[in-house]
Protein backbone atom coordinates (compact mmCIF):
# COMPACT_ATOMS: atom_id res chain seq x y z
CA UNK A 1 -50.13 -8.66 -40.66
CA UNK A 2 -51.12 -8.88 -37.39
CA UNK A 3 -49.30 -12.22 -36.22
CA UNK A 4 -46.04 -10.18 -37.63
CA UNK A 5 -46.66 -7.30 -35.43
CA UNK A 6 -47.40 -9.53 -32.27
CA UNK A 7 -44.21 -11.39 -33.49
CA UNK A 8 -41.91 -7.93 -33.83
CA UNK A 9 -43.26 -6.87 -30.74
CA UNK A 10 -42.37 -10.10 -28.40
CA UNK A 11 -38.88 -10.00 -30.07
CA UNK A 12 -38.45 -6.20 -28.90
CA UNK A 13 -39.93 -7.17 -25.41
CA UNK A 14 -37.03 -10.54 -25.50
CA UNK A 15 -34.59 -8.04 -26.16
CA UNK A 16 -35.23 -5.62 -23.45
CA UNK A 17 -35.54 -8.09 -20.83
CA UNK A 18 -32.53 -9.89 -21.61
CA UNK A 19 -30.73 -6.26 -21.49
CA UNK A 20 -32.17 -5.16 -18.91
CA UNK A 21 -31.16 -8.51 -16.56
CA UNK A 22 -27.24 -7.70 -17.90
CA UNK A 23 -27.31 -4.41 -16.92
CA UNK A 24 -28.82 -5.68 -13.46
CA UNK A 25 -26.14 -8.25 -12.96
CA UNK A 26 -23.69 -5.64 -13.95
CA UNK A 27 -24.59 -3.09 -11.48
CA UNK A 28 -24.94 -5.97 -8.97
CA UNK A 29 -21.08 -6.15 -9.59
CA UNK A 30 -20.27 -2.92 -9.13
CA UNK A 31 -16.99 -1.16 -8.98
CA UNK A 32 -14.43 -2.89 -6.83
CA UNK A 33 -13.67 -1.44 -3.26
CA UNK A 34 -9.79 -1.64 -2.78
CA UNK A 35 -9.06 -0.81 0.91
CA UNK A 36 -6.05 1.00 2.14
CA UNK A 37 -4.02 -0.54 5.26
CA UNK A 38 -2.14 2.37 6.74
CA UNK A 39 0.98 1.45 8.85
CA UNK A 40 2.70 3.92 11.24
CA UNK A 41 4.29 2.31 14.20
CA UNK A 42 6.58 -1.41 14.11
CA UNK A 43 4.21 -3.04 16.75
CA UNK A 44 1.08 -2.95 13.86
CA UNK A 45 3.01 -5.95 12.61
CA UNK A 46 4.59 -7.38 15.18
CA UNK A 47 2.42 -7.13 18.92
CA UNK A 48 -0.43 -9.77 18.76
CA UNK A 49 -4.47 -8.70 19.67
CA UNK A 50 -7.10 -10.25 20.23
CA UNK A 51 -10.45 -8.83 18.30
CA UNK A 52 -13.05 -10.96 18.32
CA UNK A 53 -11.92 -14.04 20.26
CA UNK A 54 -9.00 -13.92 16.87
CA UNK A 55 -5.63 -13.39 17.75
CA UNK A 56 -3.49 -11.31 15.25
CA UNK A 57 -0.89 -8.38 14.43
CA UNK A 58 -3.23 -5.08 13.97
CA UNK A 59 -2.10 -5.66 10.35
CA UNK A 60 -3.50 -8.88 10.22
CA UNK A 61 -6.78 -7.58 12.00
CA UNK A 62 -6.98 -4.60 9.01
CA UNK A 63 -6.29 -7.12 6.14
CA UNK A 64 -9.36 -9.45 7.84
CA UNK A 65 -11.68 -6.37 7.78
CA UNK A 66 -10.57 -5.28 4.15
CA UNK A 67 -11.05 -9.13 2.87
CA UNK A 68 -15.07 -9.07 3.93
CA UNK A 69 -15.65 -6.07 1.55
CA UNK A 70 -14.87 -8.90 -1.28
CA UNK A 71 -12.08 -6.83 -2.97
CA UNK A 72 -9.35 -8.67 -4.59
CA UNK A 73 -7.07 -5.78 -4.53
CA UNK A 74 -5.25 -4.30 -1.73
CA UNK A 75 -3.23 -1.42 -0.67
CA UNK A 76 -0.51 -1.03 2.13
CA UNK A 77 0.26 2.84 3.07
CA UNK A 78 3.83 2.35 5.28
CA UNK A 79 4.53 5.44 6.80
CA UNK A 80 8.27 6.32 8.36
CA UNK A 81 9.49 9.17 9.77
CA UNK A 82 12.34 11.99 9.15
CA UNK A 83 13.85 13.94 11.26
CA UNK A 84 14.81 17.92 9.92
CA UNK A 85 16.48 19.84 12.40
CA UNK A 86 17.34 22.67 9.98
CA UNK A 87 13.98 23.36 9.04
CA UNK A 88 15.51 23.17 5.21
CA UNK A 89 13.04 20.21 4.24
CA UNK A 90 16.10 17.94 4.16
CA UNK A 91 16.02 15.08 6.96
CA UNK A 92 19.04 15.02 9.34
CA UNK A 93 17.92 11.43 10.17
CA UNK A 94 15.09 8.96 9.36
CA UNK A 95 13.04 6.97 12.71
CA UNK A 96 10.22 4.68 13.09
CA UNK A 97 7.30 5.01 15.11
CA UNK A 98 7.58 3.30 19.08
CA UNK A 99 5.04 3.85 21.51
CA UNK A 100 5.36 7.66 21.92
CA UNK A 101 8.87 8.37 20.67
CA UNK A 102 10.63 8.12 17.38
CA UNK A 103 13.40 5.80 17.53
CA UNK A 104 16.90 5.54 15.15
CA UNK A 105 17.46 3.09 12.22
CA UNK A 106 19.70 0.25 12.74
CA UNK A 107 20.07 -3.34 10.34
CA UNK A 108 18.70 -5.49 12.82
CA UNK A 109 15.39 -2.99 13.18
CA UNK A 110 14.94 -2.93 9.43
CA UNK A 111 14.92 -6.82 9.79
CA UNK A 112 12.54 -7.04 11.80
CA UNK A 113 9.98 -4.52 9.91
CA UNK A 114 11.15 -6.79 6.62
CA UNK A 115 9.78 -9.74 7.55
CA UNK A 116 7.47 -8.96 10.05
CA UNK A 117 5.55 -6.84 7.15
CA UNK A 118 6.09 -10.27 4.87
CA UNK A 119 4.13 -12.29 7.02
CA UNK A 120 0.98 -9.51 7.12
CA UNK A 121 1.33 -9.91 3.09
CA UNK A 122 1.34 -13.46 3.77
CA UNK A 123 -1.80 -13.32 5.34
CA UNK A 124 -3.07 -11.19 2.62
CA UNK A 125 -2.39 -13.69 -0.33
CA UNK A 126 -4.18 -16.25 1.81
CA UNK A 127 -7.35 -14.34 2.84
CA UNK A 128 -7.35 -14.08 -1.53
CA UNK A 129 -5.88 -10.84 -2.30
CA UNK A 130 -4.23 -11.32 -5.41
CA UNK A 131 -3.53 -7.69 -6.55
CA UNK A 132 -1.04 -6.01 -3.65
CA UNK A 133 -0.42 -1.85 -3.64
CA UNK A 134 2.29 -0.37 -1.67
CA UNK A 135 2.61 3.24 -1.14
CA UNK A 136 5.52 4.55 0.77
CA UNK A 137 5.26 7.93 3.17
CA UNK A 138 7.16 10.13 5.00
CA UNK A 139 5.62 12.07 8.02
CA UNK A 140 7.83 14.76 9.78
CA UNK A 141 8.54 14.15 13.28
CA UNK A 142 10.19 16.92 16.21
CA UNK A 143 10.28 20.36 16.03
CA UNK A 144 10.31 21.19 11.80
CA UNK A 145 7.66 18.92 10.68
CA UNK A 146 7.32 20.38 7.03
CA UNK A 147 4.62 18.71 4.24
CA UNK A 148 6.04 15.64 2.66
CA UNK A 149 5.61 17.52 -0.79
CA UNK A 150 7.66 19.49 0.05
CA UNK A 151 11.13 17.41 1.19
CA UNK A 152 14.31 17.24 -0.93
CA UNK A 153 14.85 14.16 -0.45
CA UNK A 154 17.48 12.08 -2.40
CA UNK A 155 16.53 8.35 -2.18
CA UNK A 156 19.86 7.04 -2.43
CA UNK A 157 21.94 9.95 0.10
CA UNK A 158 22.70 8.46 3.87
CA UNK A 159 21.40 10.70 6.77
CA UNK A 160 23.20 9.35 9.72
CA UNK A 161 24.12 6.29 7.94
CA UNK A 162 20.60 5.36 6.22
CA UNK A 163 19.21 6.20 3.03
CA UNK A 164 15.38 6.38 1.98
CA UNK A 165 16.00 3.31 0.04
CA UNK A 166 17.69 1.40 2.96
CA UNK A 167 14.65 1.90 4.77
CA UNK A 168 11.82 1.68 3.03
CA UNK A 169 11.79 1.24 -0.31
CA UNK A 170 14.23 -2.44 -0.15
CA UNK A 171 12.32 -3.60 3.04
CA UNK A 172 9.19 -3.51 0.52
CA UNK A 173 10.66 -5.31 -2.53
CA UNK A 174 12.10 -7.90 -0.23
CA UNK A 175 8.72 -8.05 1.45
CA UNK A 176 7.03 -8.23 -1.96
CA UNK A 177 9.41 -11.06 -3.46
CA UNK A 178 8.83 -13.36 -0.65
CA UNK A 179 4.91 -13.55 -0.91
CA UNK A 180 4.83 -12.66 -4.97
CA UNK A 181 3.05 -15.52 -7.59
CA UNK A 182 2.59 -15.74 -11.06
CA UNK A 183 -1.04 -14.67 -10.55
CA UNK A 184 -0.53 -11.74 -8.60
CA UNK A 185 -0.20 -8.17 -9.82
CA UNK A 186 1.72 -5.88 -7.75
CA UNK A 187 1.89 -1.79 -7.80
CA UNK A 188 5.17 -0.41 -6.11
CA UNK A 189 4.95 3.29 -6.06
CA UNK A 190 7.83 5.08 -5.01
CA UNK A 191 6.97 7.37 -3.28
CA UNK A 192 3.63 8.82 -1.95
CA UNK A 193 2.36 12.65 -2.04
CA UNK A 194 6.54 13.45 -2.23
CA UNK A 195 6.41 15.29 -5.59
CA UNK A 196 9.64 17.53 -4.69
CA UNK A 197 11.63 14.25 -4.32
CA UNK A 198 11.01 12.99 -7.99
CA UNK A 199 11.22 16.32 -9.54
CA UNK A 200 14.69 17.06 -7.99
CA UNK A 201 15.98 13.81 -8.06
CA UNK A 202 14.71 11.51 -11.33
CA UNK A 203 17.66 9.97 -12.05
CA UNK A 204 17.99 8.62 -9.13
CA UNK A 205 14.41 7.35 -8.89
CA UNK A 206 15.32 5.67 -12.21
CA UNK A 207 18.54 4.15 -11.22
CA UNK A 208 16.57 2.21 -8.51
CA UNK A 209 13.88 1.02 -10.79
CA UNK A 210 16.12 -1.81 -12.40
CA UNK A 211 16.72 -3.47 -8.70
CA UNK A 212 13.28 -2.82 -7.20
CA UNK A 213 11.38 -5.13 -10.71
């Protein structure tokens, strides 16, 4: 009787430990950080630091930080700019960040932010990111500067001669097709904190959605 209670016993204190060391290496784990790159002016990607003896875009610098928190998940917030004149929360024109101005849209600009942002994700895949995020903003830039919540913004309508899609949302897709493998998982939202913009227009979010897979 007694060797069967000494026997039940050691089983029960097996059991725990062996629990209790997978819960440890569990919570050793943890939850994944997944850190957030936030891009605002053209010369994060292109204009080359030097941070620690490493020279780099300030992209390139942000991805290096977010790689030592051992995430394999990433996200890039790309911010543009619109322009409302009217105050009606319906840009006039879109810009992109300089140095201290906001400057117009043209082909050869959106070329440069294409692949320019391509070689950042480049450097992403290689310091082992293997799930990419992109989240597309607006900010508000001159004298009406209303909450990006709050724009009626079709994606697809020109304002002086661009749409939303022209640039941003096909800049990313390219972007994401050139560094994209089999392995990787990619999230392409939209649209970021621009609720207005899906409610008014879904249709036209959904007519994009065929082009942008």
């Amino acid at each position: 009787m007694w060797a069967q209670h000494c026997g039940s016993w050691l089983l029960l204190l097996v059991v725990v430990v062996v629990v209790s060391h997978a819960r440890a290496a569990s919570w050793r784990s943890g939850t994944e950080i997944s850190p957030t790159i936030s891009l605002f002016r053209l010369s994060e990607l292109t204009e080359i630091e030097w941070l620690d003896g490493v020279p780099g875009t300030r992209c390139e610098h942000m991805v290096n930080h977010a790689a030592t928190y051992g995430s394999t998940k990433i996200n890039f917030m790309t911010t543009h700019f619109f322009i409302d004149t009217e105050g009606d929360h319906i840009p006039n024109s879109y810009c992109y960040k300089g140095t201290n101005d906001c400057l117009p849209f043209t082909q050869d600009v959106i070329a440069n932010w294409t692949s320019s942002f391509t070689k950042c994700l480049q450097h992403a895949v290689a310091k082992g990111f293997t799930g990419i995020a992109v989240t597309p903003h607006l900010d508000g830039w001159g004298q009406f500067t209303p909450w990006r919540n709050s724009l009626r913004v079709n994606p697809l309508a020109k304002y002086s001669g661009f749409s939303y899609t022209d640039i941003m949302l096909v800049p990313l897709a390219h972007a994401l097709n050139a560094v994209m493998t089999e392995d990787m998982t990619v999230w392409f939202a939209l649209q970021g904190e621009m609720s207005l913009m899906a409610m008014m227009y879904p249709r036209e979010h959904q007519r994009l959605l065929p082009y942008l897979k």
